[in-house]
Protein backbone atom coordinates (compact mmCIF):
# COMPACT_ATOMS: atom_id res chain seq x y z
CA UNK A 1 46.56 57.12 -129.93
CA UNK A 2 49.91 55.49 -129.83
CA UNK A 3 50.55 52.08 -131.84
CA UNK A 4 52.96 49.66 -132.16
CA UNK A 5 53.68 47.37 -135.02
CA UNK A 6 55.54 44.28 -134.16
CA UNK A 7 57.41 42.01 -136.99
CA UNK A 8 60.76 40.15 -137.05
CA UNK A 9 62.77 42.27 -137.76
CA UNK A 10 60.75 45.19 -137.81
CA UNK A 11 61.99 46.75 -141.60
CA UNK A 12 58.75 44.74 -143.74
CA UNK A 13 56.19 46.70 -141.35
CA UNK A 14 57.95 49.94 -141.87
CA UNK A 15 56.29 50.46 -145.17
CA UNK A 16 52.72 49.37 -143.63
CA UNK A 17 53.22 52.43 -141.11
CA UNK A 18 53.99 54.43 -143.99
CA UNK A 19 50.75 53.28 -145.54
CA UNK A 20 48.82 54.07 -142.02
CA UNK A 21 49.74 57.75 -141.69
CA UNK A 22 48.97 58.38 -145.25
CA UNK A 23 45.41 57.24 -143.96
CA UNK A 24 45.20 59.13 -141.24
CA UNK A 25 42.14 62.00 -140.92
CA UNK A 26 42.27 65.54 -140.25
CA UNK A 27 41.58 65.07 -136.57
CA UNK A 28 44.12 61.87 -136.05
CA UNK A 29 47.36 63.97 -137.25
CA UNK A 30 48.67 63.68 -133.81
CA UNK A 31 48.92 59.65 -133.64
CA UNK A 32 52.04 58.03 -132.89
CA UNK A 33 52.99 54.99 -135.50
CA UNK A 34 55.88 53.09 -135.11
CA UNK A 35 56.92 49.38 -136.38
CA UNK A 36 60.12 48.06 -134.01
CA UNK A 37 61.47 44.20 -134.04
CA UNK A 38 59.98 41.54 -131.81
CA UNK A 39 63.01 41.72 -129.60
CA UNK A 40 62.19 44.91 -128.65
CA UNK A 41 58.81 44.71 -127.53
CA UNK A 42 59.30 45.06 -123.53
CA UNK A 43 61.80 47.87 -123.59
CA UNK A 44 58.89 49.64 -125.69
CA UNK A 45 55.61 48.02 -125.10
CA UNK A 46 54.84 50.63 -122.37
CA UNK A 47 55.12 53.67 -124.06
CA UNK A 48 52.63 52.22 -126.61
CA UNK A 49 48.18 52.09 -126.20
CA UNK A 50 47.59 49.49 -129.09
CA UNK A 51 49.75 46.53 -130.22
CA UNK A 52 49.44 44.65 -133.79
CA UNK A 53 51.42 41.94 -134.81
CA UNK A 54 52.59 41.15 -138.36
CA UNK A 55 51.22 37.73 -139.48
CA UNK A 56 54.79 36.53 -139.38
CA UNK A 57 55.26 36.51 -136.05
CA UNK A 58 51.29 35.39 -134.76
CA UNK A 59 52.50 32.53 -132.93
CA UNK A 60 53.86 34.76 -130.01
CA UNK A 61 50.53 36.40 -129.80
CA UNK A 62 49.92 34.61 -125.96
CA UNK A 63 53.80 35.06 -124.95
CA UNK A 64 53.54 38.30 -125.49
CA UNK A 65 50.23 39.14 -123.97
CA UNK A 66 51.95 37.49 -120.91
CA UNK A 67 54.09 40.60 -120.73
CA UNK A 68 51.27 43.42 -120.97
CA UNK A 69 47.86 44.64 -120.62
CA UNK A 70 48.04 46.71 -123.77
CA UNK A 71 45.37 44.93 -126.24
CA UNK A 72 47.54 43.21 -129.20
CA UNK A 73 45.93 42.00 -132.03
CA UNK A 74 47.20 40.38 -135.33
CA UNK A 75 47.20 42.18 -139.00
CA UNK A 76 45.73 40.35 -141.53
CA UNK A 77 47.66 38.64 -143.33
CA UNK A 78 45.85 40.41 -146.85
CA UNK A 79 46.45 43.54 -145.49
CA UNK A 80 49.61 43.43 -144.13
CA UNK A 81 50.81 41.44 -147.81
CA UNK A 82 49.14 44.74 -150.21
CA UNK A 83 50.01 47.32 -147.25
CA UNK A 84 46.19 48.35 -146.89
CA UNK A 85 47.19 51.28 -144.24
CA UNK A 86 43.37 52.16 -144.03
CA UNK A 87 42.22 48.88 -142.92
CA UNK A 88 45.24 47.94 -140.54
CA UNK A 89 44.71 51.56 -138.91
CA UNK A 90 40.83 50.60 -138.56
CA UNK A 91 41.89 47.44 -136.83
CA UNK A 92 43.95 49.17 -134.42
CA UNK A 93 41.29 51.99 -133.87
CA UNK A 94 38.83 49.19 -133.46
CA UNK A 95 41.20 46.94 -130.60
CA UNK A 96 41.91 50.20 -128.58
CA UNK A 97 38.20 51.07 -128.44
CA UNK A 98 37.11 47.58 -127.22
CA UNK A 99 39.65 47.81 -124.72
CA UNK A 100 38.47 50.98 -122.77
């Protein structure tokens, strides 16, 4: 599974993909985490099977749904804050299975 983190500027979500792979299982060593800037979403978006959003930037949620049918969802804002890797990962595992 690939997934994309989206925040402002895309350096605070850096250390919640850090926290991700760390929580990755034996059998998930080949996912693809990545955290980029907002701007960047539609030059990426594509390359990409699950979206989260950092709380920050929630209010684009529908904008950027506009732009993709990749399911995007929003981090918590508790998890994103202490960097719970385990439970954003779940979240994203969880969004890419409702979506097939």
């Amino acid at each position: 599974m690939r997934i994309l983190l989206i925040c402002a500027a895309g350096m605070s979500t850096s250390l919640v993909v850090e926290k991700m792979k760390r929580a990755l299982g034996e059998d998930e060593k080949d996912f693809i985490i990545k955290a980029k800037a907002g701007e960047d979403f539609e030059e990426v978006v594509e390359n990409y099977d699950v979206i989260l959003l950092g709380p920050q930037i929630r209010f684009r949620k529908k904008e950027l749904e506009k732009k993709t049918d990749k399911p995007i969802g929003i981090i918590d804002t508790m998890d994103y804050g202490l960097c719970r890797g385990d439970k954003i990962l779940q979240q994203a595992k969880e969004l890419f299975n409702s979506s097939i």
